[in-house]
Protein backbone atom coordinates (compact mmCIF):
# COMPACT_ATOMS: atom_id res chain seq x y z
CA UNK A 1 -92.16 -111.32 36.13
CA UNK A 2 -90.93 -107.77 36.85
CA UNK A 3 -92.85 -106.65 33.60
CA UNK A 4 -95.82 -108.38 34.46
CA UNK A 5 -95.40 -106.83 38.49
CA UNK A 6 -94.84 -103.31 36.95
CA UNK A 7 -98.29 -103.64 34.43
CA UNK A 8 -100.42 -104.67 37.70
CA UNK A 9 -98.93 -102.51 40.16
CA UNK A 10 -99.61 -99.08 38.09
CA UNK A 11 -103.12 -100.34 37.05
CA UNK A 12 -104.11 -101.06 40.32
CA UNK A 13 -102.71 -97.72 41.98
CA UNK A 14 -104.35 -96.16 39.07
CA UNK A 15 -108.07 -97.81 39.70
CA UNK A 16 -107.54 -97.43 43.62
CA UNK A 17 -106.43 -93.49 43.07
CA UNK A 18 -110.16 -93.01 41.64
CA UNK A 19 -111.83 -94.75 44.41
CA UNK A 20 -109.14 -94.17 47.18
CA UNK A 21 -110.25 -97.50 48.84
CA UNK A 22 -106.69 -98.86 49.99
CA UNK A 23 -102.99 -97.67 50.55
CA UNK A 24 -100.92 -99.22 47.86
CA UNK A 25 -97.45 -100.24 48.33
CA UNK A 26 -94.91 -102.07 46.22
CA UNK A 27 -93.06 -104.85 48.03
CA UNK A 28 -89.48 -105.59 46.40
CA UNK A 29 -87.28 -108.17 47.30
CA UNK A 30 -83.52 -107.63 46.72
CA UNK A 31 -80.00 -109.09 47.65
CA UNK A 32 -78.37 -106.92 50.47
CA UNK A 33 -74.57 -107.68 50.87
CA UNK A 34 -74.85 -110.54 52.86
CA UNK A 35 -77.08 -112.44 50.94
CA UNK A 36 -74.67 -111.76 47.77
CA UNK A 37 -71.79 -112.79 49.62
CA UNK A 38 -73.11 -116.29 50.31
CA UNK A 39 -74.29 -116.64 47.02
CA UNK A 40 -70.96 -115.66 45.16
CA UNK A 41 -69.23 -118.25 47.79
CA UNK A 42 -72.38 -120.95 47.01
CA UNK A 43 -72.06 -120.47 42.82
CA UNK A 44 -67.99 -120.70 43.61
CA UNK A 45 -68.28 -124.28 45.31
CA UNK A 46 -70.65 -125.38 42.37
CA UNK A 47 -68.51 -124.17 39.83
CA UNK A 48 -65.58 -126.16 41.33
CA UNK A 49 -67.83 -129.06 41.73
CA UNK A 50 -68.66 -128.98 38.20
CA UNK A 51 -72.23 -128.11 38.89
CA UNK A 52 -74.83 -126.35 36.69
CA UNK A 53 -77.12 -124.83 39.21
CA UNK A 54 -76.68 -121.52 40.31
CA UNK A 55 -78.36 -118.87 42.41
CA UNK A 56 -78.87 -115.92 40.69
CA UNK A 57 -78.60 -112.29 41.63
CA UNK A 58 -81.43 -110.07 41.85
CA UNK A 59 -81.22 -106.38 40.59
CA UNK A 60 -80.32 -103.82 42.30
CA UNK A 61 -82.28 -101.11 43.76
CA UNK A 62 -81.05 -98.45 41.35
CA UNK A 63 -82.18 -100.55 38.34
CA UNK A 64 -85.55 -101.38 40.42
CA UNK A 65 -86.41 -98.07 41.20
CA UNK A 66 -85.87 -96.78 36.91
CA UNK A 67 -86.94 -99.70 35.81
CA UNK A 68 -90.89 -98.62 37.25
CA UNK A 69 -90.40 -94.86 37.30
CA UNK A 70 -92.92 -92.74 36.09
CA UNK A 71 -95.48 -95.65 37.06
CA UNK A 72 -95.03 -95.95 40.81
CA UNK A 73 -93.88 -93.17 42.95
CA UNK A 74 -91.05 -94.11 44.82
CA UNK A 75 -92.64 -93.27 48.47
CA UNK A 76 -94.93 -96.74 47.14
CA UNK A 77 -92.00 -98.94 47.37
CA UNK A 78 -90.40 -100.88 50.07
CA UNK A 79 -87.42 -102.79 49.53
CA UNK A 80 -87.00 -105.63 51.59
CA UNK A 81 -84.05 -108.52 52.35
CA UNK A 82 -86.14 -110.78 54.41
CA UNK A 83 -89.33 -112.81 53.52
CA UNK A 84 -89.99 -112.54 57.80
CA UNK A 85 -90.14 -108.94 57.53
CA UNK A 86 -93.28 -109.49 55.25
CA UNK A 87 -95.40 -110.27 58.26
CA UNK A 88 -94.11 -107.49 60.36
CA UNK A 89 -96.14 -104.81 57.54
CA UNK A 90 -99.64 -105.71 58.36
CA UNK A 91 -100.98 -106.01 55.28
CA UNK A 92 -104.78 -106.50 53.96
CA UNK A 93 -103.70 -108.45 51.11
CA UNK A 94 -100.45 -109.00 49.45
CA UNK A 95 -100.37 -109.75 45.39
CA UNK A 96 -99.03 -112.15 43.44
CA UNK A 97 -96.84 -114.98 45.60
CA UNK A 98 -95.10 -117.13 43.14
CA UNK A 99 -94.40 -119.91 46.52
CA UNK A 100 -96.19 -121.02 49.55
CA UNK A 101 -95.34 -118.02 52.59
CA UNK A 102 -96.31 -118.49 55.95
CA UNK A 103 -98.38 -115.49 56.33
CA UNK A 104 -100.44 -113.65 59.31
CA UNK A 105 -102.94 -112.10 56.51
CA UNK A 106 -104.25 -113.22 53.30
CA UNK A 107 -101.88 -113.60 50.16
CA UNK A 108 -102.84 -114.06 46.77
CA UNK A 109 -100.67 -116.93 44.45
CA UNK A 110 -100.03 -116.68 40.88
CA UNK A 111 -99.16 -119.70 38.76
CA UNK A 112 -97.42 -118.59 35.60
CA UNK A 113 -97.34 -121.74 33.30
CA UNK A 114 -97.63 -125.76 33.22
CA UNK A 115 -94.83 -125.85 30.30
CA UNK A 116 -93.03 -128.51 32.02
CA UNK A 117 -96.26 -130.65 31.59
CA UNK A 118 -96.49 -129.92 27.76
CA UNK A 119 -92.91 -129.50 26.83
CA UNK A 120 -91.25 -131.92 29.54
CA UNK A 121 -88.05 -132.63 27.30
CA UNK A 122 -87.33 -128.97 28.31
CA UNK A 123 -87.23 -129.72 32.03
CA UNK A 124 -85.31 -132.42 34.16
CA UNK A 125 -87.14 -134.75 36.38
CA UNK A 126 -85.66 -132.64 39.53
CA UNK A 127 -87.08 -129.61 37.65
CA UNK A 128 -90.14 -131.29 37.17
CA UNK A 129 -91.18 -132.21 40.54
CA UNK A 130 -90.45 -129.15 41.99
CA UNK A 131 -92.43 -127.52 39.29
CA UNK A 132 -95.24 -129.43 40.91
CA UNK A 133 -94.63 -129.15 44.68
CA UNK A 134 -94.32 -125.28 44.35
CA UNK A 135 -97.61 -125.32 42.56
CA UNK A 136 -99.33 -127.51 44.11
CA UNK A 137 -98.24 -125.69 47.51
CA UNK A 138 -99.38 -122.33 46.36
CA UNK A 139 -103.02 -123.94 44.94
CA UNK A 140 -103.39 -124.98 48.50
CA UNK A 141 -102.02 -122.51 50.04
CA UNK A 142 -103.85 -119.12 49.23
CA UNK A 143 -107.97 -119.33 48.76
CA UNK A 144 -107.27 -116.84 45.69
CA UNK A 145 -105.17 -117.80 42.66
CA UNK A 146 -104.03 -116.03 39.60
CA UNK A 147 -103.04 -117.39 36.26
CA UNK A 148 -102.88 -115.32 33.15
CA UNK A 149 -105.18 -117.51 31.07
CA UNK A 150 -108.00 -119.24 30.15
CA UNK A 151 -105.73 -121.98 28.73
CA UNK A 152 -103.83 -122.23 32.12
CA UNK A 153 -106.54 -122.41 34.23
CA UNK A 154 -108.17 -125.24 32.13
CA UNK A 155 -104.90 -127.02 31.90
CA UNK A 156 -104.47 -126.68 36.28
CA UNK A 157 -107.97 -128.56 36.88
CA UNK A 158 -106.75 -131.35 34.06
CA UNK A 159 -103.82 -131.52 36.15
CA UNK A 160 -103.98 -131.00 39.86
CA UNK A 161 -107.57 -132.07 39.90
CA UNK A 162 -108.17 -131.26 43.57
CA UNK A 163 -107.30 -127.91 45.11
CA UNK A 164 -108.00 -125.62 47.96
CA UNK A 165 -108.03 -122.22 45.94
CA UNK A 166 -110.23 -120.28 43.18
CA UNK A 167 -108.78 -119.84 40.03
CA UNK A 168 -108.64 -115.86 38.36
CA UNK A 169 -107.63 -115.15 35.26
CA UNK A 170 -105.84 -111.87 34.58
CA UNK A 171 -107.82 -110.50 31.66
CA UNK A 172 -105.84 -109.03 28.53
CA UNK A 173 -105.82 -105.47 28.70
CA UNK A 174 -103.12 -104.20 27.22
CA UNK A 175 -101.89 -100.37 27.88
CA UNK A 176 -99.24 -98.53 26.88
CA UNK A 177 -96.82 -96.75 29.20
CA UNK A 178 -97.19 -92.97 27.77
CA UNK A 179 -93.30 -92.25 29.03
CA UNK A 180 -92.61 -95.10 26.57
CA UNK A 181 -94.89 -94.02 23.71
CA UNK A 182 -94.32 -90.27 23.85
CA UNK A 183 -90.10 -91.14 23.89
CA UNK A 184 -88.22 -90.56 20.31
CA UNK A 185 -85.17 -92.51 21.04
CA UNK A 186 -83.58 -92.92 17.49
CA UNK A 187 -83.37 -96.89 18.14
CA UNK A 188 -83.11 -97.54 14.50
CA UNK A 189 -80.22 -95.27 14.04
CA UNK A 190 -78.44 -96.39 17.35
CA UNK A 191 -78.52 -100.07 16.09
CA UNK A 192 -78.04 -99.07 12.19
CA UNK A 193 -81.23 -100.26 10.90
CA UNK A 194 -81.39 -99.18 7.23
CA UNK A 195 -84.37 -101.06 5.98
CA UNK A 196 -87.88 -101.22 6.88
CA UNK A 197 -87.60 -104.51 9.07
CA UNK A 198 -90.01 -107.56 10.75
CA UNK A 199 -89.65 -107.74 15.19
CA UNK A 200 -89.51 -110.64 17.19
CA UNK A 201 -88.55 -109.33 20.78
CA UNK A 202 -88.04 -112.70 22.32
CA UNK A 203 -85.43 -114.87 24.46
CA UNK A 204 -84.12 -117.12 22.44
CA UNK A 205 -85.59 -120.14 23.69
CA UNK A 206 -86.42 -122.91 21.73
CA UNK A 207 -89.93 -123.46 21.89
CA UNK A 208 -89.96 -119.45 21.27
CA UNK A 209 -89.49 -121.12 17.99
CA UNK A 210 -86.91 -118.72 16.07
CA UNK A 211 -86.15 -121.31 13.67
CA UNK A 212 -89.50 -121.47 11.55
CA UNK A 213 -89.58 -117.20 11.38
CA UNK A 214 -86.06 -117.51 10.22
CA UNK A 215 -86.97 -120.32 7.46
CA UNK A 216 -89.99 -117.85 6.98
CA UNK A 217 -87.95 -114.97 6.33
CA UNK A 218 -85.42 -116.60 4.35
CA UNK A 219 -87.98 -117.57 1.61
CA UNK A 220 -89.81 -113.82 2.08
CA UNK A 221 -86.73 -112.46 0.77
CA UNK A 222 -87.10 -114.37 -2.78
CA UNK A 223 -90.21 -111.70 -3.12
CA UNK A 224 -89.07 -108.63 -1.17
CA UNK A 225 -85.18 -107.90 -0.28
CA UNK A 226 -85.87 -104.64 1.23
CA UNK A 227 -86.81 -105.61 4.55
CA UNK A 228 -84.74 -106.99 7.31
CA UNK A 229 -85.80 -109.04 10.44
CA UNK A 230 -84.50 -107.64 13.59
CA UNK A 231 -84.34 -110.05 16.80
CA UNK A 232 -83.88 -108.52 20.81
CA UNK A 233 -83.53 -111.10 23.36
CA UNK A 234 -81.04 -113.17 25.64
CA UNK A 235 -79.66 -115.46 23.27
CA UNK A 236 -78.71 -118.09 26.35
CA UNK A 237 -80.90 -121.06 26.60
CA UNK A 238 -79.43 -123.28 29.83
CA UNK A 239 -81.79 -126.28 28.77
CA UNK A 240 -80.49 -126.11 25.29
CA UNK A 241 -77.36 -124.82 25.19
CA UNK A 242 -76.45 -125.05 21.54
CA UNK A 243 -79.43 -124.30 20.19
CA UNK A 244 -78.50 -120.87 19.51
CA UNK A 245 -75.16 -121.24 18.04
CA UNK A 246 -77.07 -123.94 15.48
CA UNK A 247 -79.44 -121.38 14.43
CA UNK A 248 -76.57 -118.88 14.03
CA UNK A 249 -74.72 -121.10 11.89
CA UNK A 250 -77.39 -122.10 9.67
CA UNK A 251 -78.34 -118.90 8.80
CA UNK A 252 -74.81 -117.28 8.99
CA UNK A 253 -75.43 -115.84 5.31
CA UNK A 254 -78.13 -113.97 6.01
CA UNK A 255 -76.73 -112.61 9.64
CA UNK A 256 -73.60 -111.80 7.40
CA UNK A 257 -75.61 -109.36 4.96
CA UNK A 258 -77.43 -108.18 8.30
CA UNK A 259 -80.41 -109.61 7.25
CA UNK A 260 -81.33 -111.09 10.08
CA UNK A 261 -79.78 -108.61 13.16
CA UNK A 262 -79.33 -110.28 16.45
CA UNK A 263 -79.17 -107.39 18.91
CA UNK A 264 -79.61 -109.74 21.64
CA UNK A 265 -80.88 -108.19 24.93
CA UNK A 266 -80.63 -104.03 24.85
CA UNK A 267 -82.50 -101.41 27.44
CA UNK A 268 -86.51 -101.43 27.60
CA UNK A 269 -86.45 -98.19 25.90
CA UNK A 270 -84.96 -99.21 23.22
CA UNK A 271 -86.59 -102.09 22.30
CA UNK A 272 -90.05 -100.35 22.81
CA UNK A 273 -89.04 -97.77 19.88
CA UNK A 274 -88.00 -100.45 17.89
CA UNK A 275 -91.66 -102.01 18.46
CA UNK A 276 -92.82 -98.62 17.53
CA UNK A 277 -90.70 -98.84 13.94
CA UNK A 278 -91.44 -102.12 12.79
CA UNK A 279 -93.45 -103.16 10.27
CA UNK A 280 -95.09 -105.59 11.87
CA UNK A 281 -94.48 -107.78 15.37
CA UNK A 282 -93.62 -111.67 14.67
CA UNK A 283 -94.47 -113.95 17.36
CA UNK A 284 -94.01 -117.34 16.42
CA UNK A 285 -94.04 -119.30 19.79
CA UNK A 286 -95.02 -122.64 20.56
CA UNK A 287 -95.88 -122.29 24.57
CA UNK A 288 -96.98 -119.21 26.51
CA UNK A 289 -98.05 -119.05 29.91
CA UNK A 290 -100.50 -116.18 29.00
CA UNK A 291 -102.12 -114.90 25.29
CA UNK A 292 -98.86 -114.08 22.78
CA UNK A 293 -96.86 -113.74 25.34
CA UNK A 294 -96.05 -110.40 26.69
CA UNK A 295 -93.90 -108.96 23.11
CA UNK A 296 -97.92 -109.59 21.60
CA UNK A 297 -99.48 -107.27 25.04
CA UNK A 298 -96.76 -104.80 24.08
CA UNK A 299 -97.31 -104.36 20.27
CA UNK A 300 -101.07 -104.44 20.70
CA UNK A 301 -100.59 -101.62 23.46
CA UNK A 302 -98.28 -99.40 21.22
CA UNK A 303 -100.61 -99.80 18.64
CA UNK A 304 -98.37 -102.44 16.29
CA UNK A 305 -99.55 -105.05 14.26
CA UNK A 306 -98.71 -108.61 15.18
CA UNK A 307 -98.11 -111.91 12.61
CA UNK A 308 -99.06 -115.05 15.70
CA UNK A 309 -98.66 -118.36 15.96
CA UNK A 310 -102.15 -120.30 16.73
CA UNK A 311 -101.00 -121.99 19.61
CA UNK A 312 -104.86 -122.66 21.76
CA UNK A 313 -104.00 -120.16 24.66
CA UNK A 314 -103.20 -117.07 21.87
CA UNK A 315 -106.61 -117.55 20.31
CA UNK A 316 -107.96 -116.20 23.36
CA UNK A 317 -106.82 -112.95 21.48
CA UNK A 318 -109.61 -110.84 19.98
CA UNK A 319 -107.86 -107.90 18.11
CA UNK A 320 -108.44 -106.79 14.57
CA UNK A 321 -104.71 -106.52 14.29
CA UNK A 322 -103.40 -109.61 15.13
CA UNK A 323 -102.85 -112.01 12.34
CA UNK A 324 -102.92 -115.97 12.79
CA UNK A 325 -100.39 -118.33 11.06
CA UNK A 326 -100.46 -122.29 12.04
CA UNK A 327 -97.89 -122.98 13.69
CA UNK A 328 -94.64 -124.29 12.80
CA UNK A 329 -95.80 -123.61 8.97
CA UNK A 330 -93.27 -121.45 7.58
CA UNK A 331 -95.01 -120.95 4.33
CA UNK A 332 -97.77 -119.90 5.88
CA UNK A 333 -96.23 -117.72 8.06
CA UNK A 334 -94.16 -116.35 4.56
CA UNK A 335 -97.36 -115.94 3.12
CA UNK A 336 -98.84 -113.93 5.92
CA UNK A 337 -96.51 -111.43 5.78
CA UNK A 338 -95.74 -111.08 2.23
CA UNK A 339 -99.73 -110.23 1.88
CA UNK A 340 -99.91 -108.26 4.76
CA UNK A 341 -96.87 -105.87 4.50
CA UNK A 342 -98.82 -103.48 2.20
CA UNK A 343 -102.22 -103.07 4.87
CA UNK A 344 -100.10 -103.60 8.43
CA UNK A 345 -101.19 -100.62 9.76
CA UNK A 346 -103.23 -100.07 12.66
CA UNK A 347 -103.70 -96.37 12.29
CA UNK A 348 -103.91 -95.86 15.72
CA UNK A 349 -102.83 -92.23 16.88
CA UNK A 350 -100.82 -91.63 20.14
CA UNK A 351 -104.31 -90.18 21.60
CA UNK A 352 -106.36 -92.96 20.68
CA UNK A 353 -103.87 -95.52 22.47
CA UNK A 354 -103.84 -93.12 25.77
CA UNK A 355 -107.51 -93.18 25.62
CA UNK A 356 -107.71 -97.11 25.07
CA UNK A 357 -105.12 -97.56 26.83
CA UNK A 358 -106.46 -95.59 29.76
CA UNK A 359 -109.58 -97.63 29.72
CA UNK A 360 -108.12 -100.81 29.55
CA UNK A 361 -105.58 -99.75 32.56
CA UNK A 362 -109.03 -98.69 34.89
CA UNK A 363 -110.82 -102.44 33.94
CA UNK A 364 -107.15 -104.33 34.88
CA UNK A 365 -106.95 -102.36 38.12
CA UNK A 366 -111.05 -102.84 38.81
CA UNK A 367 -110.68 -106.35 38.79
CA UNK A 368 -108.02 -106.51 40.70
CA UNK A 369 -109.36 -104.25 43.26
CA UNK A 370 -112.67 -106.60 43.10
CA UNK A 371 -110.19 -109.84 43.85
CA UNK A 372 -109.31 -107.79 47.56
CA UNK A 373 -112.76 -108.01 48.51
């Protein structure tokens, strides 16, 4: 959500700095001390109890304000503790509320995916219901809705039927963040890459579907044993907890021979210059909220090549550099990139991606300057 916050924020302030139509401002919500006091003394009790939910913390304001430097000044950001102190700033609009807020202007909702509709086995009942109620709350709640696809949209009429609010879909325009794509961080030397190597920058989740790249890989390496497939990502799944340790131990050979290198989750900087490396992006998910998820915006935006699973909603994809396997077909998927490790290359030079990138960052932040009105 922060990523997705961060990607709307600067192209808005960028589109609203040629038109100078509003005054922009960042709204960040973050645990002072008393709110992190209760919840270390709530998680305690449920931990006694023998209880698995937990509040979590939010960041602090030190890893807030790097995490979006050099894309929002930091006059353009408020921190705030208290979801009443929202009202007291007189805003026009406010942009997007992922839950119903009682509001004195007009607020904008966002609805990022109905995967406990199409995947319920990952969800309890509990989860499941409140899934519903907090969407269905926002969809009546704000006249103006944002989802971040075609697929999602479709899927919200199918399932909520009747609504107060108008559906928007984000559109897909991916652009790079030039302190990102201009940095030389030597990510395959800090993490002792030696080969030329695959990238799947994903949590490991399990309908992020690691298993079927792995099986994928695994048989690629009968044709080609000079590359290696490198992995970034939480490696926690709460829903599954053992799914991760089962993958591990199936493939424990190859993670042995580093092979396949689990780096698990490592600093944004990092795992941008090892987008910039690889050979070639892997994204073989079964579920997104929006198009590839946002590893695919990424490696389209930094000019990489991407091997995708055909899932409907990443169809909605038009890029000469994105490469469709079905999915769950690992010899497909083998295939794929054992034909198309010779011509993966987008030869895209940093100046062409500012320029595109540019262009696509004015069109995100136009239409979302068009939604205010």
């Amino acid at each position: 959500m922060l990523t997705l916050i961060k990607y709307l924020s600067a192209a808005l302030i960028h589109a609203n700095s040629l038109k100078k139509k509003y005054n922009i401002k960042l709204l960040i919500f973050y645990d002072n001390h008393f709110i992190k006091i209760k919840k270390f003394f709530y998680n305690t009790i449920q931990l006694i109890s023998f209880r698995n939910k937990f509040y979590k913390f939010s960041y602090s304001k030190k890893f807030l304000k790097q995490f979006f430097y050099n894309q929002i000044n930091y006059k353009d950001i408020i921190f705030c503790s208290d979801e009443n102190f929202i009202n007291k700033l007189h805003f026009y609009k406010i942009l997007p509320l992922q839950k119903k807020i009682e509001l004195n202007y007009d607020g904008i909702g966002y609805v990022y995916d109905l995967q406990h509709i199409y995947y319920s086995r990952n969800f309890s009942k509990g989860d499941r219901d409140f899934r519903d109620k907090t969407f269905l709350d926002i969809l009546n709640s704000y006249r103006k809705v944002l989802v971040n696809s075609n697929y999602i949209k479709k899927m919200i009429y199918k399932k909520y039927k009747n609504f107060n609010s108008k559906i928007y879909v984000i559109p897909f325009f991916p652009y790079p963040e030039e302190k990102l794509l201009f940095d030389n961080t030597n990510s395959v030397k800090i993490y002792n890459i030696k080969n030329s190597f695959f990238l799947i920058s994903n949590q490991f989740w399990k309908h992020k579907n690691h298993k079927i790249a792995f099986e994928a890989f695994k048989r690629f390496l009968k044709y080609n044993d000079n590359f290696v497939l490198v992995c970034t990502g939480r490696t926690e799944d709460r829903r599954f907890p053992n799914y991760f340790s089962d993958l591990k131990k199936k493939y424990s050979d190859l993670i042995k021979k580093n092979k396949i290198i689990i780096l698990g989750e490592i600093p944004k900087i990092h795992q941008i210059n090892l987008l910039k490396k690889c050979t070639a992006l892997i994204q073989p998910t079964l579920y997104e909220g929006g198009p590839g998820g946002f590893s695919t915006y990424e490696a389209i935006a930094y000019g990489v090549p991407v091997i995708l699973s055909n899932i409907e909603v990443n169809k909605e994809i038009k890029n000469e550099n994105v490469y469709f396997f079905k999915s769950n077909n690992s010899y497909q998927l083998t295939k794929l990139m054992l034909n198309r490790i010779e011509t993966l290359n987008t030869n895209l030079t940093k100046k062409n991606l500012i320029i595109k990138g540019d262009l696509n960052k004015k069109k995100l932040g136009d239409f979302l300057l068009k939604l205010f009105n």
